[in-house]
N, C-alpha and C. Protein backbone atom coordinates (compact mmCIF):
# COMPACT_ATOMS: atom_id res chain seq x y z
N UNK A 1 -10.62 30.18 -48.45
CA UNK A 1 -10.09 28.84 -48.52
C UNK A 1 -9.00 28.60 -47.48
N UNK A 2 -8.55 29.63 -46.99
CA UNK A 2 -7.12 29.45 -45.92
C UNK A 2 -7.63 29.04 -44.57
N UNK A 3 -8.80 29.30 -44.41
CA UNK A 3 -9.43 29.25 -43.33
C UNK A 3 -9.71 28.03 -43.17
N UNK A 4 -10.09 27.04 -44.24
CA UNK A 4 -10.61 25.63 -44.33
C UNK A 4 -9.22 24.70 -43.79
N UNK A 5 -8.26 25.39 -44.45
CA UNK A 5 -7.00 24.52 -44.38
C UNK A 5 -6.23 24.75 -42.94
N UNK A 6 -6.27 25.58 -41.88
CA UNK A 6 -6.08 25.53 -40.87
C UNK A 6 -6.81 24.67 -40.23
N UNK A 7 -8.56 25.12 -40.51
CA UNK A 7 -9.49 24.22 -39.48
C UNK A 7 -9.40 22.39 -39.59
N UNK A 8 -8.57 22.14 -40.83
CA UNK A 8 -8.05 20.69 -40.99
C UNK A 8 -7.15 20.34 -40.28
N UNK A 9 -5.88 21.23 -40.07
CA UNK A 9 -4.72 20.96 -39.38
C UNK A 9 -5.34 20.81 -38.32
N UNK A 10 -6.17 21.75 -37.96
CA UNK A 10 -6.48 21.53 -36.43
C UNK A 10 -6.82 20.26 -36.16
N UNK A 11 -8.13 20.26 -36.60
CA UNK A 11 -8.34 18.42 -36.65
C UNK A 11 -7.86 17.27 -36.31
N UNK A 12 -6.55 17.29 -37.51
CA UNK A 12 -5.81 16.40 -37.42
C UNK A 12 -4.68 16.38 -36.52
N UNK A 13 -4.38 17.24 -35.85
CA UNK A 13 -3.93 17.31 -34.83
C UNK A 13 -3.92 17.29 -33.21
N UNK A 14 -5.70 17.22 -33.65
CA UNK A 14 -6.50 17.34 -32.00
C UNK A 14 -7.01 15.42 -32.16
N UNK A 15 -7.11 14.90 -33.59
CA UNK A 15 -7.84 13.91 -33.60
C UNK A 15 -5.95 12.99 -33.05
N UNK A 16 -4.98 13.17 -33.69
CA UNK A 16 -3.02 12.52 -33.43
C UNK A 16 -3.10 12.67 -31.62
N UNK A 17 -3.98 13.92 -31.13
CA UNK A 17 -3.19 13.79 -29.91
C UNK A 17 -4.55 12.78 -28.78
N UNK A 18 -5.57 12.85 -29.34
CA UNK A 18 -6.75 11.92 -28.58
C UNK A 18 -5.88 10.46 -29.09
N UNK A 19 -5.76 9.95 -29.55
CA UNK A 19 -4.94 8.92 -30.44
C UNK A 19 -3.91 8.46 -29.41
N UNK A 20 -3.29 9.20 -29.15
CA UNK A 20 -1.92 9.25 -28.19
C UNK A 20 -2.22 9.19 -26.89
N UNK A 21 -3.02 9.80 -26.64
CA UNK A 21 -3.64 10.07 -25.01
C UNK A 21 -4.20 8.67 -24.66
N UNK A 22 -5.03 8.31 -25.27
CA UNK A 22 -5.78 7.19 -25.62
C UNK A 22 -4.80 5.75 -25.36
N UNK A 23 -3.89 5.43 -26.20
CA UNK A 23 -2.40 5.00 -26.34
C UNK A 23 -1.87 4.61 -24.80
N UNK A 24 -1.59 6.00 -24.56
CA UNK A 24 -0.96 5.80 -22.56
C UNK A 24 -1.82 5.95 -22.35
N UNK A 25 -2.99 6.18 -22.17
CA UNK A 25 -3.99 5.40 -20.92
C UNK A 25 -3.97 3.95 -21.38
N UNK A 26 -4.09 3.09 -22.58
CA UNK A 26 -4.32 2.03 -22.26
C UNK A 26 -2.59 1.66 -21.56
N UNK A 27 -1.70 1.58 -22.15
CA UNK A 27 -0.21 1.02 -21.98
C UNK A 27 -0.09 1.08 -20.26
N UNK A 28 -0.65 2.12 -19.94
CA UNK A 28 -0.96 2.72 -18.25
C UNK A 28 -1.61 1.23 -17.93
N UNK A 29 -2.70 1.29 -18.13
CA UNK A 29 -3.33 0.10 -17.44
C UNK A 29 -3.03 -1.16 -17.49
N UNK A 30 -2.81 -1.43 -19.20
CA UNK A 30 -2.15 -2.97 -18.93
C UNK A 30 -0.41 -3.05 -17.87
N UNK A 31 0.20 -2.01 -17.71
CA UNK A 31 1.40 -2.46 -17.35
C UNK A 31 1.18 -2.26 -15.60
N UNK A 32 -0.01 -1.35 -14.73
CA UNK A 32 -0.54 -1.89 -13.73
C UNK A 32 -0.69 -2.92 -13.72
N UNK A 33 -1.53 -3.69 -14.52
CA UNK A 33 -2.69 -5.20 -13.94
C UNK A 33 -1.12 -6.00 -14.85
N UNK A 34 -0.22 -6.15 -14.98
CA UNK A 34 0.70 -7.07 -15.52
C UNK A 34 1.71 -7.04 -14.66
N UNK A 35 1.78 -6.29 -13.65
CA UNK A 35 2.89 -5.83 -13.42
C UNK A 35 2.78 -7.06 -11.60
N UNK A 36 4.01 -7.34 -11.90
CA UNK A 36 4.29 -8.15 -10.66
C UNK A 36 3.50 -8.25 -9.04
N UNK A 37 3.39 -9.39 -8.03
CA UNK A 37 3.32 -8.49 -7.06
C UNK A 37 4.74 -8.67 -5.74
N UNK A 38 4.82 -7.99 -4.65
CA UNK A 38 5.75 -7.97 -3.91
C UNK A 38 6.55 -9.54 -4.12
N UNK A 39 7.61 -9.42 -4.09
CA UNK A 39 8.38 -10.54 -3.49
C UNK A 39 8.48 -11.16 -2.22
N UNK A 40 8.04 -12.49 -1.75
CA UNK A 40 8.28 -13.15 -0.39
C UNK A 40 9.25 -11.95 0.46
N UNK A 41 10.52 -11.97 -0.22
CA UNK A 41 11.42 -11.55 0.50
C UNK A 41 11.54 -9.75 1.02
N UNK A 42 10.64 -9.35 0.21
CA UNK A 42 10.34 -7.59 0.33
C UNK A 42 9.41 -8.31 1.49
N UNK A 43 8.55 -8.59 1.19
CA UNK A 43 6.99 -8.60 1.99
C UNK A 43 7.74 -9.03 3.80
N UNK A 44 8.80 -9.65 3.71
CA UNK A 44 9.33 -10.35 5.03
C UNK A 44 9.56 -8.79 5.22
N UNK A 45 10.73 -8.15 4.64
CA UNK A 45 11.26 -6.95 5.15
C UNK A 45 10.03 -6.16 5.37
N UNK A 46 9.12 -6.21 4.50
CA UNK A 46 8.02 -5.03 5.22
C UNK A 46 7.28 -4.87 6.11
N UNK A 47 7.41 -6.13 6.94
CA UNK A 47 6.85 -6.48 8.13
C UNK A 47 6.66 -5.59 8.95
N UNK A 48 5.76 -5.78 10.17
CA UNK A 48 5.18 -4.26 11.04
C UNK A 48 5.98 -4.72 12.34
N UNK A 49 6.85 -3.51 12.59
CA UNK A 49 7.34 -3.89 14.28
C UNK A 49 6.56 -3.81 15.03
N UNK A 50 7.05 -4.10 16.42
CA UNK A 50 6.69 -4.19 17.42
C UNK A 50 7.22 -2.54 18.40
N UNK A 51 6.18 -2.19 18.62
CA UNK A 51 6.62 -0.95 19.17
C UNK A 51 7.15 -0.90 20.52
N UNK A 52 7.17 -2.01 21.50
CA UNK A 52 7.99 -2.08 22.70
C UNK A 52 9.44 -2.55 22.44
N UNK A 53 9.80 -1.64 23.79
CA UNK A 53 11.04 -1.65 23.91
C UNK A 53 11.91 -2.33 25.29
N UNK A 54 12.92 -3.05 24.29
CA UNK A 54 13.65 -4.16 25.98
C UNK A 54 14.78 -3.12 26.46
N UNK A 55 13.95 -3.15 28.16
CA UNK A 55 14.66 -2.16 28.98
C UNK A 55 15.87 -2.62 29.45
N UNK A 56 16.34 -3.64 29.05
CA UNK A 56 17.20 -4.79 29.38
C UNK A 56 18.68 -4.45 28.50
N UNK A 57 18.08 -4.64 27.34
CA UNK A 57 19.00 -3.99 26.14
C UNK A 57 19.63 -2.55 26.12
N UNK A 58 18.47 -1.73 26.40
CA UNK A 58 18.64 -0.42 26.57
C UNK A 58 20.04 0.09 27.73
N UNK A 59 19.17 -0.60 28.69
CA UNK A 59 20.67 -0.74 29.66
C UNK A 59 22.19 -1.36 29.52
N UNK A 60 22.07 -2.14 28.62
CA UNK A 60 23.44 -2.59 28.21
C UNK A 60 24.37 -1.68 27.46
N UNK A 61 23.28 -0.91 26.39
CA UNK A 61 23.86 -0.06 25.33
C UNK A 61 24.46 1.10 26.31
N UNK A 62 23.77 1.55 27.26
CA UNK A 62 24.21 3.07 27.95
C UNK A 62 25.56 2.02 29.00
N UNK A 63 25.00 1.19 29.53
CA UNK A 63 26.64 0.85 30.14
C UNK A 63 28.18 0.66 29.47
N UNK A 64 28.16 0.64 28.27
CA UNK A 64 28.70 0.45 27.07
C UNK A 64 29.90 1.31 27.39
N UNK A 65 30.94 1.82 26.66
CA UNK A 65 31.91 2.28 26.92
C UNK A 65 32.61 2.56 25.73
N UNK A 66 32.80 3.60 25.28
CA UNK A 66 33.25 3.82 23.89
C UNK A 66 34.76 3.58 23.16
C-alpha cells in the first residue's frame, strides 16, 4: 500500500507542475502580444547613421587647443 501512496504524490505533483508550466507559457504570451510598441521618440533615437565622415569638422577638432 506505501507504494500506491507515493505513486499519487507523484502525480499530483507532476500533474501542480504541468499546471504551472502551462500558467507561464500562457502569461508569457499574452504579455508579448499586449505589450507596447516603441515610442515615436525611442524609434527617432534609433535611427541608422550615416557612416561618412566631415573632413571639415575633423580638422577643426585637431586644430583645437586644449
Amino acid at each position: 500500500m506505501r507504494k500506491k501512496r507515493i505513486d499519487r504524490d507523484i502525480v499530483v505533483i507532476l500533474i501542480m507542475s504541468v499546471v504551472t508550466v502551462c500558467a507561464w507559457i500562457g502569461f508569457e504570451v499574452y504579455r508579448a502580444y499586449s505589450r507596447r510598441n516603441i515610442p515615436p521618440v525611442l524609434s527617432k533615437q534609433l535611427m541608422e547613421l550615416t557612416p561618412k565622415l566631415d573632413i571639415s569638422i575633423l580638422g577643426r577638432l585637431e586644430s583645437r587647443t586644449p
